[in-house]
PDB file of N, CA and C in Angstrom:
ATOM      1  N   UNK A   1       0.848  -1.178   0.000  1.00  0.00           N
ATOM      2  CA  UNK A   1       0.000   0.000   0.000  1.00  0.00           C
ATOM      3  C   UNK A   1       0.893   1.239   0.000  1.00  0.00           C
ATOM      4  N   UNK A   2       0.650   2.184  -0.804  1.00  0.00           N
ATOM      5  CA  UNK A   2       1.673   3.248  -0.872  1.00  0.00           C
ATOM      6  C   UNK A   2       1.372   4.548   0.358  1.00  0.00           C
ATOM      7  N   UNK A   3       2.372   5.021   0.661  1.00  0.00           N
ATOM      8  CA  UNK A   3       2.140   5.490   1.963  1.00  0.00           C
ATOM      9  C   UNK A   3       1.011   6.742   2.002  1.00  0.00           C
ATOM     10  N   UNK A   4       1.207   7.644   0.864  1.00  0.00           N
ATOM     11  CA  UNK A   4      -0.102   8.590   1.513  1.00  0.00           C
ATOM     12  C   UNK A   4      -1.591   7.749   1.428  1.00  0.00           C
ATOM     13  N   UNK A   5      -1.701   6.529   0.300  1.00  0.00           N
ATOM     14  CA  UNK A   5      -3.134   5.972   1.260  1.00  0.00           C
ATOM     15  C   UNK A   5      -3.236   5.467   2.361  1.00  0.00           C
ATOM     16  N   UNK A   6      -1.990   5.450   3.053  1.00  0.00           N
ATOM     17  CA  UNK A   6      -1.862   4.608   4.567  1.00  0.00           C
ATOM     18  C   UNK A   6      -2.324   5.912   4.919  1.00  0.00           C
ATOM     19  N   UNK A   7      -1.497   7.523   4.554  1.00  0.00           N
ATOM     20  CA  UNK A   7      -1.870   8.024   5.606  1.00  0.00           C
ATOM     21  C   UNK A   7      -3.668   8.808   5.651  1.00  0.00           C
ATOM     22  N   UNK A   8      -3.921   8.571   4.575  1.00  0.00           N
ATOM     23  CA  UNK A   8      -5.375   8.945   4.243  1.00  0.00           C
ATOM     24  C   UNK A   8      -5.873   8.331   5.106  1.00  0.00           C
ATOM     25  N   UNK A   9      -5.997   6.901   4.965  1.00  0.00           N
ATOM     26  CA  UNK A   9      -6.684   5.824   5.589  1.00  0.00           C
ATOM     27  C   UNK A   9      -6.684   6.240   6.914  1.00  0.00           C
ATOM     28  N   UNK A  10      -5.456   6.147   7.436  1.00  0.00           N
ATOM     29  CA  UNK A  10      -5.761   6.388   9.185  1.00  0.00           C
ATOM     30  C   UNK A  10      -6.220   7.560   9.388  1.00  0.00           C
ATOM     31  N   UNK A  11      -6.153   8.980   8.551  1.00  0.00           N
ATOM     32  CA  UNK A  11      -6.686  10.173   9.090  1.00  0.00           C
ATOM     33  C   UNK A  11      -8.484   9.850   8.792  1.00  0.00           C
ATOM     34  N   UNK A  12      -8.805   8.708   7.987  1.00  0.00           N
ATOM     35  CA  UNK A  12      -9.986   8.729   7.577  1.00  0.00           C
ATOM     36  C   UNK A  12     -10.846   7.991   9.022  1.00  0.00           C
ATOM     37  N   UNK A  13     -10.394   6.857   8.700  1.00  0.00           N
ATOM     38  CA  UNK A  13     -10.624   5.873  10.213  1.00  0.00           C
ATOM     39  C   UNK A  13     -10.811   7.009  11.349  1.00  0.00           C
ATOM     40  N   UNK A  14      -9.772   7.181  11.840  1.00  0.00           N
ATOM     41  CA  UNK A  14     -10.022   8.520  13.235  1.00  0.00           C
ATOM     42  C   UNK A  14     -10.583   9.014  13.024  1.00  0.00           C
ATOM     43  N   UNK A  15     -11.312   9.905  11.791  1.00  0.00           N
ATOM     44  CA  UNK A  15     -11.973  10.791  11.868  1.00  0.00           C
ATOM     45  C   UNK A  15     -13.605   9.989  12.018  1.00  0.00           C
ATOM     46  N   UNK A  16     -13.826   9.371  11.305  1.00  0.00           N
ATOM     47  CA  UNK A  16     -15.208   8.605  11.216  1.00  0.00           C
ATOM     48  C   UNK A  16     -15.186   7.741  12.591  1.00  0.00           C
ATOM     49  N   UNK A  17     -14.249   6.828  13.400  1.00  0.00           N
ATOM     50  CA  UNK A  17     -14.140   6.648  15.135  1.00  0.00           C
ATOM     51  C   UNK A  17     -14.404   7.699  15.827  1.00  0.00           C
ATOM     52  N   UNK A  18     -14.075   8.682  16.129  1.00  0.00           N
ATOM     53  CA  UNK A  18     -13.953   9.549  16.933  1.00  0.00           C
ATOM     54  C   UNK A  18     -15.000  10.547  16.635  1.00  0.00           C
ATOM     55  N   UNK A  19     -15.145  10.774  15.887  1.00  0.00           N
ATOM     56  CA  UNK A  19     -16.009  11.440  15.473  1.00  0.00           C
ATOM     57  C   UNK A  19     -17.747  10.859  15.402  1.00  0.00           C
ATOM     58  N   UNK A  20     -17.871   9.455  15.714  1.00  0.00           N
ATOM     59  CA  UNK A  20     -19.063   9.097  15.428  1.00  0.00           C
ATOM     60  C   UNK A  20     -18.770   9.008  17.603  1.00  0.00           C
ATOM     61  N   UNK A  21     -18.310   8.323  17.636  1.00  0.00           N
ATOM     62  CA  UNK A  21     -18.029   7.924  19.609  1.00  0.00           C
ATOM     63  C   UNK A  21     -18.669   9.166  20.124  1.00  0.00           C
ATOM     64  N   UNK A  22     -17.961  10.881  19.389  1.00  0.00           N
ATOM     65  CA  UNK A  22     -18.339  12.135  20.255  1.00  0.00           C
ATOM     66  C   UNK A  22     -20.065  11.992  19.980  1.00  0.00           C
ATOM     67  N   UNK A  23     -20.766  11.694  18.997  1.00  0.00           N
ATOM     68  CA  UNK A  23     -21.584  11.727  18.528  1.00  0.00           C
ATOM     69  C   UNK A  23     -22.791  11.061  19.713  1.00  0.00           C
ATOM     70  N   UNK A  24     -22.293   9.579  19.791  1.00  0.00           N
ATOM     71  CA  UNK A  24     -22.711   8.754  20.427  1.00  0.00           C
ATOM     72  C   UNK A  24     -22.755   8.992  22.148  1.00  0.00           C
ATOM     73  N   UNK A  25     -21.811   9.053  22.421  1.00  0.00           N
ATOM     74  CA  UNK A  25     -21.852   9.594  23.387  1.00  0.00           C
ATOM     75  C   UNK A  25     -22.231  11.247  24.146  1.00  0.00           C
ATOM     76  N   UNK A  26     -22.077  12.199  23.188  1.00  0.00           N
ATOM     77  CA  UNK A  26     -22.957  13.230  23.748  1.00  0.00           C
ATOM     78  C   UNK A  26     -24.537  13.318  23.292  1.00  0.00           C
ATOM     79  N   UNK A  27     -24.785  12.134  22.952  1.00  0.00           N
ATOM     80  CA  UNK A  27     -26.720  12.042  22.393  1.00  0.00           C
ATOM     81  C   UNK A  27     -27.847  12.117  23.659  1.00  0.00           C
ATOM     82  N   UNK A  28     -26.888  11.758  24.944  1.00  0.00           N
ATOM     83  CA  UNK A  28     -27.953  11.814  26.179  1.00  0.00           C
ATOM     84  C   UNK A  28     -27.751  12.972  26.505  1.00  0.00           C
ATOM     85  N   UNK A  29     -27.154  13.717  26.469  1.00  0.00           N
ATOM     86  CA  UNK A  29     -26.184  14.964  27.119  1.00  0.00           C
ATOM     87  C   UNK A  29     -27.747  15.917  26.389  1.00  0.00           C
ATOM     88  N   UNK A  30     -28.537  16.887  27.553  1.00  0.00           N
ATOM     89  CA  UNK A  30     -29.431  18.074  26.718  1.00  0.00           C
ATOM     90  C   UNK A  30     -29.144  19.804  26.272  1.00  0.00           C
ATOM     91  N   UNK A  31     -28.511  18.727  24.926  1.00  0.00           N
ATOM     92  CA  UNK A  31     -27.976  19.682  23.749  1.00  0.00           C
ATOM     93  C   UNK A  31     -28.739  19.748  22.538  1.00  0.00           C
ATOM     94  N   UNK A  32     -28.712  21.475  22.315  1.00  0.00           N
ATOM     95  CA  UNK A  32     -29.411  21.169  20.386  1.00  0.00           C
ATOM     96  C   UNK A  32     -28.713  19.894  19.431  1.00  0.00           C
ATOM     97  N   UNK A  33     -29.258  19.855  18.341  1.00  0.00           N
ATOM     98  CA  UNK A  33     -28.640  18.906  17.725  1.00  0.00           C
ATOM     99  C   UNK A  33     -27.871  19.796  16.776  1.00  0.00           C
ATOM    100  N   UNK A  34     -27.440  20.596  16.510  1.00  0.00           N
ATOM    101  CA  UNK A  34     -26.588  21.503  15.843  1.00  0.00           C
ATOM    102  C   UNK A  34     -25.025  21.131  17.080  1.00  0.00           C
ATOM    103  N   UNK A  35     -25.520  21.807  17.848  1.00  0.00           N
ATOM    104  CA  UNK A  35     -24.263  21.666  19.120  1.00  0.00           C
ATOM    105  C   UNK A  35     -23.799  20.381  19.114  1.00  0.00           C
ATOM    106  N   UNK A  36     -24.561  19.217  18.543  1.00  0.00           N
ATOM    107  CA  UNK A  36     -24.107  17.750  18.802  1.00  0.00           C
ATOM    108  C   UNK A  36     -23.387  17.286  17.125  1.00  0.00           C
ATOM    109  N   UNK A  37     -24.001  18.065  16.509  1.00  0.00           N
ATOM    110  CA  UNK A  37     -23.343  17.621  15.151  1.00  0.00           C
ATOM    111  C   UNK A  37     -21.734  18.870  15.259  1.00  0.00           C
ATOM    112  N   UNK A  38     -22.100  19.699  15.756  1.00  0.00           N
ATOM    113  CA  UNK A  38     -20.562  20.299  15.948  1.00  0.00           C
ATOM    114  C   UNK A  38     -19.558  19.969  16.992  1.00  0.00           C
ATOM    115  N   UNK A  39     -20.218  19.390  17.890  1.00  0.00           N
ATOM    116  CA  UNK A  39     -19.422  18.667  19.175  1.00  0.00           C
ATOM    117  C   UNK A  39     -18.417  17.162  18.008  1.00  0.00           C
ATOM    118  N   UNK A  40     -19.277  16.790  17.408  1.00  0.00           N
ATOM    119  CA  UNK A  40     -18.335  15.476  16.759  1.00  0.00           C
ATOM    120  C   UNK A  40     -17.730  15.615  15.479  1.00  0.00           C
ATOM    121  N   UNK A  41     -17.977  17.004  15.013  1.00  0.00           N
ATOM    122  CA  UNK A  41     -17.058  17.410  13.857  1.00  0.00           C
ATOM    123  C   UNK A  41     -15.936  18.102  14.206  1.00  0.00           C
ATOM    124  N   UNK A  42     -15.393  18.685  16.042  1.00  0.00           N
ATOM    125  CA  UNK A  42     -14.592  19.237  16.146  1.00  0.00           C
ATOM    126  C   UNK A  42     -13.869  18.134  16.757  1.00  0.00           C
ATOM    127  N   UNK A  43     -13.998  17.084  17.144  1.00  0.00           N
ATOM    128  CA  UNK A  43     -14.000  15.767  17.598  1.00  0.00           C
ATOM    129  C   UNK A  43     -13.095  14.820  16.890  1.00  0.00           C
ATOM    130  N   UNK A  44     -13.841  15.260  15.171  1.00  0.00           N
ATOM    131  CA  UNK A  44     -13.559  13.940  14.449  1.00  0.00           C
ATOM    132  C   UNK A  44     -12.757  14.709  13.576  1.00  0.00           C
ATOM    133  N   UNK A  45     -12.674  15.902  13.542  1.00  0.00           N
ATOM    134  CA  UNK A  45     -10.619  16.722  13.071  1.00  0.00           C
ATOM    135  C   UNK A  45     -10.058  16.963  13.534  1.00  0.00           C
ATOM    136  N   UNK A  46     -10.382  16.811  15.173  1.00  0.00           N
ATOM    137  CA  UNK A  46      -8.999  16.883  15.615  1.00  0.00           C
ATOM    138  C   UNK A  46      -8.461  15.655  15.456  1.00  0.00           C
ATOM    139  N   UNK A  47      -9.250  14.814  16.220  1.00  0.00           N
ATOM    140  CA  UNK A  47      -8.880  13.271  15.800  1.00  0.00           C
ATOM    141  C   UNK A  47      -7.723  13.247  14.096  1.00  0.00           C
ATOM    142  N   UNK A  48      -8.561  13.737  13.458  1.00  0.00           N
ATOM    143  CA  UNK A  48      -7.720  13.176  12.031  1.00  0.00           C
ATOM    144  C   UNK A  48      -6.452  13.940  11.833  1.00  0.00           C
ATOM    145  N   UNK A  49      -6.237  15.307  12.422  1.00  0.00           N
ATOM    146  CA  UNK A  49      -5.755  15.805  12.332  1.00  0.00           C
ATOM    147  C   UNK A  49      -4.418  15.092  12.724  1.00  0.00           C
ATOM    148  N   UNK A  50      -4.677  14.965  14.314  1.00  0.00           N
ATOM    149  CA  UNK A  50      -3.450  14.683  15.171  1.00  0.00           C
ATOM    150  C   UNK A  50      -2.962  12.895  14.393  1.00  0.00           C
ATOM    151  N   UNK A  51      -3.851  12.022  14.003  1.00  0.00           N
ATOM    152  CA  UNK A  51      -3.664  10.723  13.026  1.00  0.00           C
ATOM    153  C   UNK A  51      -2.646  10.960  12.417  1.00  0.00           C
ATOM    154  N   UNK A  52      -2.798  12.384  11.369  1.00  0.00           N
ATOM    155  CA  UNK A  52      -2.062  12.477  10.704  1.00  0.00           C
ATOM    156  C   UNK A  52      -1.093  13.175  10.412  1.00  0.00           C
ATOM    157  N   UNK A  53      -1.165  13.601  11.601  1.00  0.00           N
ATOM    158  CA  UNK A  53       0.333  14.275  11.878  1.00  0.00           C
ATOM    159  C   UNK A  53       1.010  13.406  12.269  1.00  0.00           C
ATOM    160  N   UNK A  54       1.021  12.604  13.223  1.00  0.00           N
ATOM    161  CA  UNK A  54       1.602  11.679  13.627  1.00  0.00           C
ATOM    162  C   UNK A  54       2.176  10.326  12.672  1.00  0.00           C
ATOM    163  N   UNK A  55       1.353   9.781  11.746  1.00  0.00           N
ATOM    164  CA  UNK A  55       1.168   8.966  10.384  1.00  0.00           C
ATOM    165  C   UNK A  55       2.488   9.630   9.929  1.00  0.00           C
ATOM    166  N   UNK A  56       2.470  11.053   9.515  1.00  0.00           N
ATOM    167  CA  UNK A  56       3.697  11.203   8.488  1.00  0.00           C
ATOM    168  C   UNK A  56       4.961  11.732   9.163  1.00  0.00           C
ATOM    169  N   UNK A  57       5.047  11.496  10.756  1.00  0.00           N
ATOM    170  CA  UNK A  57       6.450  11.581  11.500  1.00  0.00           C
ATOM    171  C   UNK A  57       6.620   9.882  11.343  1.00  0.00           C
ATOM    172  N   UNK A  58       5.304   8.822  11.269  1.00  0.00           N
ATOM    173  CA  UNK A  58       6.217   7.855  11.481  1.00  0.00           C
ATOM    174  C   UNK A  58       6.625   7.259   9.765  1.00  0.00           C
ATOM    175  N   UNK A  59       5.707   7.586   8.939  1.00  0.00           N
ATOM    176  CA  UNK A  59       6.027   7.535   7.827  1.00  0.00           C
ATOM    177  C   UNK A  59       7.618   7.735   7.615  1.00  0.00           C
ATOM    178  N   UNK A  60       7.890   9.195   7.656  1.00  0.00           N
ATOM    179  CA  UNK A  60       9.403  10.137   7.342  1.00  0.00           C
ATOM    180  C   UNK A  60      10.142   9.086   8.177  1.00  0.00           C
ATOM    181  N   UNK A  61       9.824   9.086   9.671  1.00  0.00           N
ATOM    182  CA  UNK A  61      11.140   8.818  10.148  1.00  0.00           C
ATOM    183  C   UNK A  61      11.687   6.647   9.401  1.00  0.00           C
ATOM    184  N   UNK A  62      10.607   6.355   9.103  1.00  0.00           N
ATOM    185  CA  UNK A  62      10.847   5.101   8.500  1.00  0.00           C
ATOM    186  C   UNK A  62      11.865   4.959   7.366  1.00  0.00           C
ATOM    187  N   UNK A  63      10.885   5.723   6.766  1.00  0.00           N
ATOM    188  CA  UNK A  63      12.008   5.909   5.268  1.00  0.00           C
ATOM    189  C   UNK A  63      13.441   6.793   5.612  1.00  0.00           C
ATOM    190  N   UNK A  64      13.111   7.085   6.406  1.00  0.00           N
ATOM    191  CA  UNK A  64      14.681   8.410   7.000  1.00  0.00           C
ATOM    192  C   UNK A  64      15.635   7.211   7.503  1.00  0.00           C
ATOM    193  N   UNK A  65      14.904   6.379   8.500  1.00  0.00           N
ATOM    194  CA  UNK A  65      16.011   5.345   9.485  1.00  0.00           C
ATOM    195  C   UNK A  65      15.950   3.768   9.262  1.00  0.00           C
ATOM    196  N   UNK A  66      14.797   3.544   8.226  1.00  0.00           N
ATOM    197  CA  UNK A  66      14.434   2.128   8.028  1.00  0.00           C
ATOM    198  C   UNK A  66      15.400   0.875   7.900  1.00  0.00           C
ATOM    199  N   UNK A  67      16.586   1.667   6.932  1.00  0.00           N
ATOM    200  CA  UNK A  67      17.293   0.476   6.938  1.00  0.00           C
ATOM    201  C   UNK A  67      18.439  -0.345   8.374  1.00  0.00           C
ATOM    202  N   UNK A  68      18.420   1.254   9.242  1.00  0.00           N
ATOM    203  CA  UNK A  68      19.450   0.804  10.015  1.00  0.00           C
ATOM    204  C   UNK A  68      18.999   0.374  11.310  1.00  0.00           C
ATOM    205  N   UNK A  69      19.175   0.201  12.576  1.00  0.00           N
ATOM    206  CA  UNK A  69      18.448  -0.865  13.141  1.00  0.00           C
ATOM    207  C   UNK A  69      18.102   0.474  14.449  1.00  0.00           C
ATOM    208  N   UNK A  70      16.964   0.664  14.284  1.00  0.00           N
ATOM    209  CA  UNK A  70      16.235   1.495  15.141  1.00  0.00           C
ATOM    210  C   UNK A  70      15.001   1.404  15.379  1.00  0.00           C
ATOM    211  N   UNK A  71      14.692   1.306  16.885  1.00  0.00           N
ATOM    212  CA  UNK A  71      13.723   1.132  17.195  1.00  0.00           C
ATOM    213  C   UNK A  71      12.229   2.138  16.701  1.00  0.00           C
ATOM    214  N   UNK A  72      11.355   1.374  16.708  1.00  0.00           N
ATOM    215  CA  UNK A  72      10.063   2.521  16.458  1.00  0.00           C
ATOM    216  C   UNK A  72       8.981   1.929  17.644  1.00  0.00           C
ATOM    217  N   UNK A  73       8.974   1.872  18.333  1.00  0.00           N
ATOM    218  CA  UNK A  73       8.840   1.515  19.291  1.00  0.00           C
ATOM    219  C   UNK A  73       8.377   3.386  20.340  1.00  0.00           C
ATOM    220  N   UNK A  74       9.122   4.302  20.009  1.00  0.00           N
ATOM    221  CA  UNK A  74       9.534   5.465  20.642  1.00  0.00           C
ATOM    222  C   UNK A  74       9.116   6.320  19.355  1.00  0.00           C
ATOM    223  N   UNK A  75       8.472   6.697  18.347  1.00  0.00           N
ATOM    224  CA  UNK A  75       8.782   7.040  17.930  1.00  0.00           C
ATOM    225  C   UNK A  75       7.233   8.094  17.704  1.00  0.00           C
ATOM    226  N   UNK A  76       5.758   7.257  17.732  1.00  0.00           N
ATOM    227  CA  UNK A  76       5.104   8.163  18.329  1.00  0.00           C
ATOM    228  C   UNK A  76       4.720   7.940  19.463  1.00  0.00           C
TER     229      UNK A  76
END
């Protein structure tokens, strides 16, 4: 799989997880439903956001250190 659909993929995943969970879970909470559809859209980018920021430090640092023997383990 070539890496920016890896990193699509995971910013996609987080965003549609996290973003449906805020959803789900603030539905008992007595809020408009505007406030609840914006509660899980600020939810579900940050989520993707931080995915994918993170996705392309571990991306880089792979291809940066891959061949030599370093842990990733530490790396996000």
């Amino acid at each position: 799989m070539p890496a920016y659909l890896r990193l699509l993929l995971s910013a996609l995943i987080a965003f549609c997880f996290y973003g449906g969970w805020a959803f789900y879970a603030n539905m008992a909470q007595t809020i408009t439903t505007s406030q609840l559809y914006q509660i899980a859209l600020v939810q579900a980018s940050t989520s993707a956001t931080i995915t994918l920021g993170f996705t392309l430090l571990t991306e880089w640092s792979y291809q940066r250190f891959g061949k030599r023997c370093v842990s990733f383990a530490f790396v996000t």
